[in-house]
N, C-alpha and C. Protein backbone atom coordinates (compact mmCIF):
# COMPACT_ATOMS: atom_id res chain seq x y z
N UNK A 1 -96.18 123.80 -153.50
CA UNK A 1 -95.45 124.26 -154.67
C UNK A 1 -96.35 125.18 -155.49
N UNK A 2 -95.76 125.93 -155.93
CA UNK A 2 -96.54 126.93 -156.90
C UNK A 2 -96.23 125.99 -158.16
N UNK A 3 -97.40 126.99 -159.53
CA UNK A 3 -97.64 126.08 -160.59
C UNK A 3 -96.71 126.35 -161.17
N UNK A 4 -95.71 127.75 -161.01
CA UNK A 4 -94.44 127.62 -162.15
C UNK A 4 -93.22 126.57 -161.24
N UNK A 5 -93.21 126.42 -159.97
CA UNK A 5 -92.22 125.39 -159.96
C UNK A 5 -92.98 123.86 -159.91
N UNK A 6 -94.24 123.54 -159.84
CA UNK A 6 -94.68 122.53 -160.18
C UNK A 6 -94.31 122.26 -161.62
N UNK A 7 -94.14 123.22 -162.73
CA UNK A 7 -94.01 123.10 -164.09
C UNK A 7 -92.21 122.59 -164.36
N UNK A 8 -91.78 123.31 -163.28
CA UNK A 8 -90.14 123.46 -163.42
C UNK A 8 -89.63 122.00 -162.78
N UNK A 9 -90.54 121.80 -161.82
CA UNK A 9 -90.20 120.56 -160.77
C UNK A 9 -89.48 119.28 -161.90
N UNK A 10 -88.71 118.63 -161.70
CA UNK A 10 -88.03 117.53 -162.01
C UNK A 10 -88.21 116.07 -161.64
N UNK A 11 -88.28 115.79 -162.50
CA UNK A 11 -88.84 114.02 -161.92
C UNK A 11 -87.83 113.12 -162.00
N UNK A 12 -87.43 112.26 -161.17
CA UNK A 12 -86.16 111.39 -161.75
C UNK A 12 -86.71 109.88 -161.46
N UNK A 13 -86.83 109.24 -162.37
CA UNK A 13 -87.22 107.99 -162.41
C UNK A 13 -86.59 106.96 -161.74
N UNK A 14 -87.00 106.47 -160.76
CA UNK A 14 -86.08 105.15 -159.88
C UNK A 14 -86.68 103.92 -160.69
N UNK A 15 -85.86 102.89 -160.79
CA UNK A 15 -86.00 101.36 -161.58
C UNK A 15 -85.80 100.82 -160.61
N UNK A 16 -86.38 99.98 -159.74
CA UNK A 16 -86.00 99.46 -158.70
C UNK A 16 -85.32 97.98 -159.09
N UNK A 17 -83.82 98.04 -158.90
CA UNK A 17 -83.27 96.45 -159.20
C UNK A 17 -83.01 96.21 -157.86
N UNK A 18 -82.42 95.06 -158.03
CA UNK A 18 -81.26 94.26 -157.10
C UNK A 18 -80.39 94.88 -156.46
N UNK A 19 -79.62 95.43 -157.42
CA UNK A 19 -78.25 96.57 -156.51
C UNK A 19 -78.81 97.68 -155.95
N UNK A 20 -80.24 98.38 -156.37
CA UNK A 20 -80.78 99.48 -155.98
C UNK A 20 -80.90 98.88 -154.19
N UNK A 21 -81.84 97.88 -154.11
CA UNK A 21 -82.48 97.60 -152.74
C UNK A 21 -81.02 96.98 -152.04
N UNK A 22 -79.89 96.35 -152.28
CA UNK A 22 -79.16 96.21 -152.17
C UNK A 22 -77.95 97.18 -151.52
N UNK A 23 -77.98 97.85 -152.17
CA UNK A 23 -77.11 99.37 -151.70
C UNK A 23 -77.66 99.80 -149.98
N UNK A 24 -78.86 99.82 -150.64
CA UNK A 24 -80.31 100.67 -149.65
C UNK A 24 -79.88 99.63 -148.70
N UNK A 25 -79.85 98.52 -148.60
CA UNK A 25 -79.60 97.79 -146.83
C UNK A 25 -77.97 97.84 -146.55
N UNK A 26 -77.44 97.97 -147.50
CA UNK A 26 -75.76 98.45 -147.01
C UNK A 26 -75.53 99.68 -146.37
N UNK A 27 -76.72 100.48 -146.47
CA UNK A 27 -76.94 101.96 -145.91
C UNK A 27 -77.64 101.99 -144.42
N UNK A 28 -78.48 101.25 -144.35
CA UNK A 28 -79.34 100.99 -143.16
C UNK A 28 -78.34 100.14 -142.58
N UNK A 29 -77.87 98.95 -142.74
CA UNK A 29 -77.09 97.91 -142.01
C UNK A 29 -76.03 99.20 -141.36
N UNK A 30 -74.96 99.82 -141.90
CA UNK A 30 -74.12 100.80 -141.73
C UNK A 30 -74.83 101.47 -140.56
N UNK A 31 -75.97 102.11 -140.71
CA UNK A 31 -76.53 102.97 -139.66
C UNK A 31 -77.02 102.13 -138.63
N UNK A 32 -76.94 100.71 -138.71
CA UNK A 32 -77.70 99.74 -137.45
C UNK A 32 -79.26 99.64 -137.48
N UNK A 33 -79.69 100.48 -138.27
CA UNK A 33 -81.23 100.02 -138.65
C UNK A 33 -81.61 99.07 -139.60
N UNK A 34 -81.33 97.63 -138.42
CA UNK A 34 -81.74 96.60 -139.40
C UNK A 34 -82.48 96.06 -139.26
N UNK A 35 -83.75 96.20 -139.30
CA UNK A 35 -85.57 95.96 -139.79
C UNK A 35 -85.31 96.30 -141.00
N UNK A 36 -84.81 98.53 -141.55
CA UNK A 36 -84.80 98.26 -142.75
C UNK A 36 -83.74 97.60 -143.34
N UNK A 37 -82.25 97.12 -143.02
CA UNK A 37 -81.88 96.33 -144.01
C UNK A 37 -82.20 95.04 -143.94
N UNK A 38 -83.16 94.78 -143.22
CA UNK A 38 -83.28 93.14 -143.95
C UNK A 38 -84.68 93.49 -144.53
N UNK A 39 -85.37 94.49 -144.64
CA UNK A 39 -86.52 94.77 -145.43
C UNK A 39 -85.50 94.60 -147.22
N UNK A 40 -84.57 95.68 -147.19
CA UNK A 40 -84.66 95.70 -148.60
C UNK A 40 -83.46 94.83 -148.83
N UNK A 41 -83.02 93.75 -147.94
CA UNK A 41 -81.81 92.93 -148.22
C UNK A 41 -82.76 92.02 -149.31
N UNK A 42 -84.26 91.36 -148.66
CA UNK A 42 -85.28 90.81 -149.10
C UNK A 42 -85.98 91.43 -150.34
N UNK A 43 -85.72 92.55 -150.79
CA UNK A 43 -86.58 92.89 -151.91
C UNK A 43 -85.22 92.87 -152.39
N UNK A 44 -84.13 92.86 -152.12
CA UNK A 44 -82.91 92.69 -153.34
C UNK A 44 -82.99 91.38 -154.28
N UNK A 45 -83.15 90.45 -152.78
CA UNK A 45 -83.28 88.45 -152.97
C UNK A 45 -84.03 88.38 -154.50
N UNK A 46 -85.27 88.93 -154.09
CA UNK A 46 -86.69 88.93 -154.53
C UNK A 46 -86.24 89.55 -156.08
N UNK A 47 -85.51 90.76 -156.43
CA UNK A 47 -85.41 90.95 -157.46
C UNK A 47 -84.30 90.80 -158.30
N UNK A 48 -83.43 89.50 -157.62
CA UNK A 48 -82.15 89.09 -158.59
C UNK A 48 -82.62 88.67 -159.68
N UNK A 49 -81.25 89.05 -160.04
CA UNK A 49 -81.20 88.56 -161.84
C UNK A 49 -80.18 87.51 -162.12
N UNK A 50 -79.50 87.35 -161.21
CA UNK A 50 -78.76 86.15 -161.39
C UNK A 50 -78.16 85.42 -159.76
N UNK A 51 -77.54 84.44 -160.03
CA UNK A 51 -77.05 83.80 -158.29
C UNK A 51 -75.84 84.23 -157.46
N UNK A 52 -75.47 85.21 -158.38
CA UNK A 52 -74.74 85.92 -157.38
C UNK A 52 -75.36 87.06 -156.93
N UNK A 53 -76.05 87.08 -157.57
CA UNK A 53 -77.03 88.64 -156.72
C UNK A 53 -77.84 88.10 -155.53
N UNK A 54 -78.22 87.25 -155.77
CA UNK A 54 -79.04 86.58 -155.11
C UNK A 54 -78.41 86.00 -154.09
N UNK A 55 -76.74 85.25 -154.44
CA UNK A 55 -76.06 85.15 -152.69
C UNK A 55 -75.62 85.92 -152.31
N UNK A 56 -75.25 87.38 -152.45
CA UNK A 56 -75.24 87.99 -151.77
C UNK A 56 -76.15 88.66 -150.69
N UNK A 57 -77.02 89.14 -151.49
CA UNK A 57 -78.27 89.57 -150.43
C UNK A 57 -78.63 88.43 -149.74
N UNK A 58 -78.72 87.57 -149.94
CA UNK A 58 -78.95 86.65 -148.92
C UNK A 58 -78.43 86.30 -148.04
N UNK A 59 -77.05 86.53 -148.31
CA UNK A 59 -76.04 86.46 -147.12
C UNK A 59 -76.08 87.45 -146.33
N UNK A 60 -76.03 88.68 -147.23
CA UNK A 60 -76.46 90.27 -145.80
C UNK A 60 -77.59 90.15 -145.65
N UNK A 61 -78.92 89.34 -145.52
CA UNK A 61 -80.21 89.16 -145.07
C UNK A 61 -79.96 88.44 -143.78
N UNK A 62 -79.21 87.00 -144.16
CA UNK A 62 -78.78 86.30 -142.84
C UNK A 62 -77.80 86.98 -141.57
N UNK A 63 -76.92 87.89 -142.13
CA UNK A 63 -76.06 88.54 -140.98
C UNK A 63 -76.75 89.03 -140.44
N UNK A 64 -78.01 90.29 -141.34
CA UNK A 64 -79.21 91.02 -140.34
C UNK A 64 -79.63 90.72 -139.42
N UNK A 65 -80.22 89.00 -139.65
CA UNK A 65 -80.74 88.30 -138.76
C UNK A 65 -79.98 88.20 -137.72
N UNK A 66 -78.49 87.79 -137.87
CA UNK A 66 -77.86 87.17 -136.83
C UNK A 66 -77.56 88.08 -135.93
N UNK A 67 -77.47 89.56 -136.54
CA UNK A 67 -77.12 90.74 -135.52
C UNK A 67 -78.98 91.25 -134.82
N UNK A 68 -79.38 90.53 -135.19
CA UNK A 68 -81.01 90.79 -134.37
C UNK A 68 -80.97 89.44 -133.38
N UNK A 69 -80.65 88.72 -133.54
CA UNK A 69 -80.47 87.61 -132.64
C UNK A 69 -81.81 86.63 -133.46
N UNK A 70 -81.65 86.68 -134.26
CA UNK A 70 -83.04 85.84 -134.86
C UNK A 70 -81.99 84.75 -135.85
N UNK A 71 -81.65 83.83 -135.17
CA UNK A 71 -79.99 83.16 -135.19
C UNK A 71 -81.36 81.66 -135.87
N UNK A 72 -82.45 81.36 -135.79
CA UNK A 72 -82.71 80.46 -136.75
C UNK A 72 -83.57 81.11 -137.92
N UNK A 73 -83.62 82.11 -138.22
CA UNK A 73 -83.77 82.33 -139.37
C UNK A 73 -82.83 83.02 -139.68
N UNK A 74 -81.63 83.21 -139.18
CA UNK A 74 -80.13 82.96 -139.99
C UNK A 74 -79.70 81.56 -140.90
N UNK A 75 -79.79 81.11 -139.82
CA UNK A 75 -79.75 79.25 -140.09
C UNK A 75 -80.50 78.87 -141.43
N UNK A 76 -81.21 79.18 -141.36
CA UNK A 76 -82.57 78.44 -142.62
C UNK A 76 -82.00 79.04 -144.02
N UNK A 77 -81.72 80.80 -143.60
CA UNK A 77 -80.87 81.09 -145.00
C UNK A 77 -79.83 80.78 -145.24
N UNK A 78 -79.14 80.64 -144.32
CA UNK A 78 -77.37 79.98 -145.14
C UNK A 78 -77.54 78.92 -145.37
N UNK A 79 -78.60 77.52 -144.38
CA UNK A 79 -78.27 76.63 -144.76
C UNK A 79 -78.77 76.26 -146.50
N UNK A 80 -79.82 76.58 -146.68
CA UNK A 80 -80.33 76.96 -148.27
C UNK A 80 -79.22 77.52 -149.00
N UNK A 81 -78.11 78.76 -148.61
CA UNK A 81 -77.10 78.87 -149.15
C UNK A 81 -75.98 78.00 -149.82
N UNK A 82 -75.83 77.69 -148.24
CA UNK A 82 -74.90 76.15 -148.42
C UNK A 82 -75.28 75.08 -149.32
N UNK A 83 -76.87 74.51 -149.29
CA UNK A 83 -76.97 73.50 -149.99
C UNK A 83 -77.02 73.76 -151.26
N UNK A 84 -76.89 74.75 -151.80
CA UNK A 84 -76.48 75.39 -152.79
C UNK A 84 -75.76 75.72 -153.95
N UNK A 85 -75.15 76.82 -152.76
CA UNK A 85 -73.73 77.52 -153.24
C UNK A 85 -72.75 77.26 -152.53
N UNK A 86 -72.65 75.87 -151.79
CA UNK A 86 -71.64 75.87 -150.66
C UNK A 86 -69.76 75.73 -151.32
N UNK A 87 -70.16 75.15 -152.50
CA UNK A 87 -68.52 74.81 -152.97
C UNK A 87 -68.25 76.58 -153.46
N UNK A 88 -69.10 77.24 -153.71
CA UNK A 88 -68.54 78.78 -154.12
C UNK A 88 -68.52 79.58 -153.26
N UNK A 89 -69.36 79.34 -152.68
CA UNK A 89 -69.47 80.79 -151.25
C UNK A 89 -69.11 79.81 -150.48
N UNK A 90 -67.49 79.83 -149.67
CA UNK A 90 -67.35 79.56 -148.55
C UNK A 90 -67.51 80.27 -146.87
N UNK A 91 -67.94 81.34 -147.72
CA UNK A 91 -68.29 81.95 -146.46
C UNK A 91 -69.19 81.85 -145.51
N UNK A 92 -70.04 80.92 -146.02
CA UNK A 92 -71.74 80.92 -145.51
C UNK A 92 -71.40 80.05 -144.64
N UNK A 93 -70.11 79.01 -144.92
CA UNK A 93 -69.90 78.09 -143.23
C UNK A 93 -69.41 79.10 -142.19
N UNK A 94 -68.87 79.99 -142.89
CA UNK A 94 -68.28 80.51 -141.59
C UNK A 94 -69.29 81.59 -140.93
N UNK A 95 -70.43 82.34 -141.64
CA UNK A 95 -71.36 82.76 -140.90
C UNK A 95 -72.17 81.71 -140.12
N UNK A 96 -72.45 80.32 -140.77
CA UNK A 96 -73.37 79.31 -140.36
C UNK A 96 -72.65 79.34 -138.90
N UNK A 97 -71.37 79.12 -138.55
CA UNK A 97 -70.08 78.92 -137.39
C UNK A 97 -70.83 79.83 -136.33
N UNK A 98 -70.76 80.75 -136.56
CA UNK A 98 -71.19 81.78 -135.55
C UNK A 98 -72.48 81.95 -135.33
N UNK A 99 -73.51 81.70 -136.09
CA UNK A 99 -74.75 81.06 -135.56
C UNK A 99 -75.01 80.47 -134.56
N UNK A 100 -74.07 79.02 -134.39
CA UNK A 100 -74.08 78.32 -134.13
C UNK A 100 -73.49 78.08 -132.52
N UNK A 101 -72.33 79.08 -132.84
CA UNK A 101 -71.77 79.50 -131.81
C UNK A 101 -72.55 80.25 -130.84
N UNK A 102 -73.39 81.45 -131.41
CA UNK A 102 -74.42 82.37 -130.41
C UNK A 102 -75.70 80.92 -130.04
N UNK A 103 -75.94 79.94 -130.79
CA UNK A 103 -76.68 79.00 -129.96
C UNK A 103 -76.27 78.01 -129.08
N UNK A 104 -75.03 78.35 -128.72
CA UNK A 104 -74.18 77.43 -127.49
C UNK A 104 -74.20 75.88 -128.30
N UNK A 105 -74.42 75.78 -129.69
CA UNK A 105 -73.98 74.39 -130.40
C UNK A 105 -72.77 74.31 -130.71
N UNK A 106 -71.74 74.44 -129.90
CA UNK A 106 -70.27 74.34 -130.24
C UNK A 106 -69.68 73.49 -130.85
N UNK A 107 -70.18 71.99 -130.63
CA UNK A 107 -69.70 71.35 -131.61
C UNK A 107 -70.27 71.43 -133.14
N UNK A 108 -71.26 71.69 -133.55
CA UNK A 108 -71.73 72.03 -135.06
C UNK A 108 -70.91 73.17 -135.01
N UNK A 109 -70.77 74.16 -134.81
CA UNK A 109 -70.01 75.33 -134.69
C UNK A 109 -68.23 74.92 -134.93
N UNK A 110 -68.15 74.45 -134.24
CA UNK A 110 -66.33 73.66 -134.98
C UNK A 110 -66.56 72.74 -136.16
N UNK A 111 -67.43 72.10 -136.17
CA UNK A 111 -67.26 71.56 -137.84
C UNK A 111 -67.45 72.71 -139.01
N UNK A 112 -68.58 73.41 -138.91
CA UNK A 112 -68.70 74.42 -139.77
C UNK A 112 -67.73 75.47 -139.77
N UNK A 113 -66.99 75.60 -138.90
CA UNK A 113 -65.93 76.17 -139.22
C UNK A 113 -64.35 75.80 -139.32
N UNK A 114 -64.28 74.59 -139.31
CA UNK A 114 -63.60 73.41 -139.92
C UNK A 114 -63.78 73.47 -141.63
N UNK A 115 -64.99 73.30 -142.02
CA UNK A 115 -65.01 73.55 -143.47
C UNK A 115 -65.25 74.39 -143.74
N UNK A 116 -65.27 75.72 -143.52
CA UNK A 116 -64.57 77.01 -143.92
C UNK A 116 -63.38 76.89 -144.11
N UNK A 117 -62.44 76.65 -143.60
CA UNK A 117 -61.02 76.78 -143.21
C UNK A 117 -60.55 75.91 -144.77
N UNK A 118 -61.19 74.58 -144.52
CA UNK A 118 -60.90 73.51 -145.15
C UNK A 118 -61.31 73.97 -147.06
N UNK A 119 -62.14 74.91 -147.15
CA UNK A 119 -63.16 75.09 -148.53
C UNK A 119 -62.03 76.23 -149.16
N UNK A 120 -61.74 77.39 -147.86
CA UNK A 120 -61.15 78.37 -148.56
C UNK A 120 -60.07 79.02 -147.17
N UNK A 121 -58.94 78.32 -147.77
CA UNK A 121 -57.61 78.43 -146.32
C UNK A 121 -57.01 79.66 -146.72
N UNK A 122 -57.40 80.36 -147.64
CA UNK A 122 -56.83 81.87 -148.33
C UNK A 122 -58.13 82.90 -148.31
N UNK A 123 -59.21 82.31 -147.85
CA UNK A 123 -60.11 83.46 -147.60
C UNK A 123 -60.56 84.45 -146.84
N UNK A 124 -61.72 85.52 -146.54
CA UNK A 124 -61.36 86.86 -146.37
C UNK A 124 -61.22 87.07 -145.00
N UNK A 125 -62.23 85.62 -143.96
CA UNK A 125 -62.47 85.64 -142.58
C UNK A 125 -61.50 84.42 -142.38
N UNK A 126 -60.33 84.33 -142.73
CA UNK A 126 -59.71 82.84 -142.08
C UNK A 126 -59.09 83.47 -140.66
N UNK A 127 -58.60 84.59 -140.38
CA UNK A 127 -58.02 84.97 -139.45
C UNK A 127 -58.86 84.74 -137.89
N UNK A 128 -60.17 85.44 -138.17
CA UNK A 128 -61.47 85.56 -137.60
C UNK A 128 -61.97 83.70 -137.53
N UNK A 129 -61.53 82.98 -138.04
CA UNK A 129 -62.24 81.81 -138.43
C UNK A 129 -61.24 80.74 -137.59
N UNK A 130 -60.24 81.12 -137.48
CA UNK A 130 -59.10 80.21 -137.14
C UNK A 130 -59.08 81.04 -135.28
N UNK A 131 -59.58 81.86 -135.00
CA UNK A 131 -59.86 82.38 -133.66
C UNK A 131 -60.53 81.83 -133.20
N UNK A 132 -62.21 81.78 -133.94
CA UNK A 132 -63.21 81.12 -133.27
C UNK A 132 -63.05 79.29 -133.36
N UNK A 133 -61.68 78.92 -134.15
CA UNK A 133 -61.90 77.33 -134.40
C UNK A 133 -60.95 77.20 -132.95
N UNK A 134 -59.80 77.93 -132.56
CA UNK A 134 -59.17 77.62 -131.34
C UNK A 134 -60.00 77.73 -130.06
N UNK A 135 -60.88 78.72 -129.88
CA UNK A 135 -61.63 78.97 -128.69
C UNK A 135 -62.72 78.19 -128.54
N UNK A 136 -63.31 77.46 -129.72
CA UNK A 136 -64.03 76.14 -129.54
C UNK A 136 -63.57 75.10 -129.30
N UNK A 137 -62.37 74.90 -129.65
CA UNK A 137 -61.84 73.91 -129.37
C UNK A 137 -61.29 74.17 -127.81
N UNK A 138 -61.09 75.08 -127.38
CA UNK A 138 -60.92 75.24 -125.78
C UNK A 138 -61.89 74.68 -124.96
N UNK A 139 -62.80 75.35 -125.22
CA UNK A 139 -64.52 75.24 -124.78
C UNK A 139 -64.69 73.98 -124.71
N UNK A 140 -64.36 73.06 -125.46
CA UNK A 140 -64.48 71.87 -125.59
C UNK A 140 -64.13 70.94 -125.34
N UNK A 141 -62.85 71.26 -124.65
CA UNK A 141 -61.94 71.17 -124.14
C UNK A 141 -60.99 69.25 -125.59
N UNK A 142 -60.71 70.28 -126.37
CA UNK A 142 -59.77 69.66 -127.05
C UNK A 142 -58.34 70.04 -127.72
N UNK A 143 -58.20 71.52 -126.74
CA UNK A 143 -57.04 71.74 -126.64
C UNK A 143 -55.86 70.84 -125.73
């Protein structure tokens, strides 16, 4: 840079919050580069300000995982979710479900998604939830 546009140059100040690093792994997750979104899913965690900031990123920290196949340190975060936030976020059984499911634990995998169903029968994955509760129950043969 020359010194008159070094003089002209513009600075824009980043504040790094929660929704900032937050956004930033909704961007990477989107593009499939998820090293960085569970890098800044984790500096989102790290810089909540309250528990819903905080279950969220934690919940897109654990999907990261689960789409890396790193399915017990999925586990460790939802279940911390769950013991939690389980009566508010019902969703975390139904990610816990599919965990559980990619570890051939089918039966933990039908309970946890038993109480999904059971926590929130109007919620956003029941369709998706009530698929994987019939095909376990196939598997299982308790159809």
């Amino acid at each position: 840079m020359t010194e008159i546009e070094n003089q002209k140059a513009t600075i824009i100040e980043v504040i790094p919050t929660s929704e900032f690093y937050f956004q930033r792994g909704i961007t990477a997750f989107q593009k499939n580069e998820m090293d960085r979104a569970k890098k800044y899913f984790l500096r989102a965690v790290t810089l909540s300000k309250n528990e819903e900031e905080s279950i969220f990123a934690s919940c897109q920290l654990a999907i990261c995982c689960q789409h890396t196949g790193d399915y017990n340190e999925s586990i460790e975060i939802l279940d911390e979710l769950i013991e939690k936030n389980g009566d508010i976020f019902a969703e975390a059984y139904y990610f816990q479900a599919n965990n559980y499911a990619f570890k051939d634990d089918l039966e933990q995998s039908l309970i946890l998604v038993e109480q999904y169903l059971a926590l929130d029968p109007e919620g956003d994955f029941v369709e998706e939830a009530s698929e994987l509760q019939e095909t376990l129950k196939m598997e299982l043969n308790e159809i």
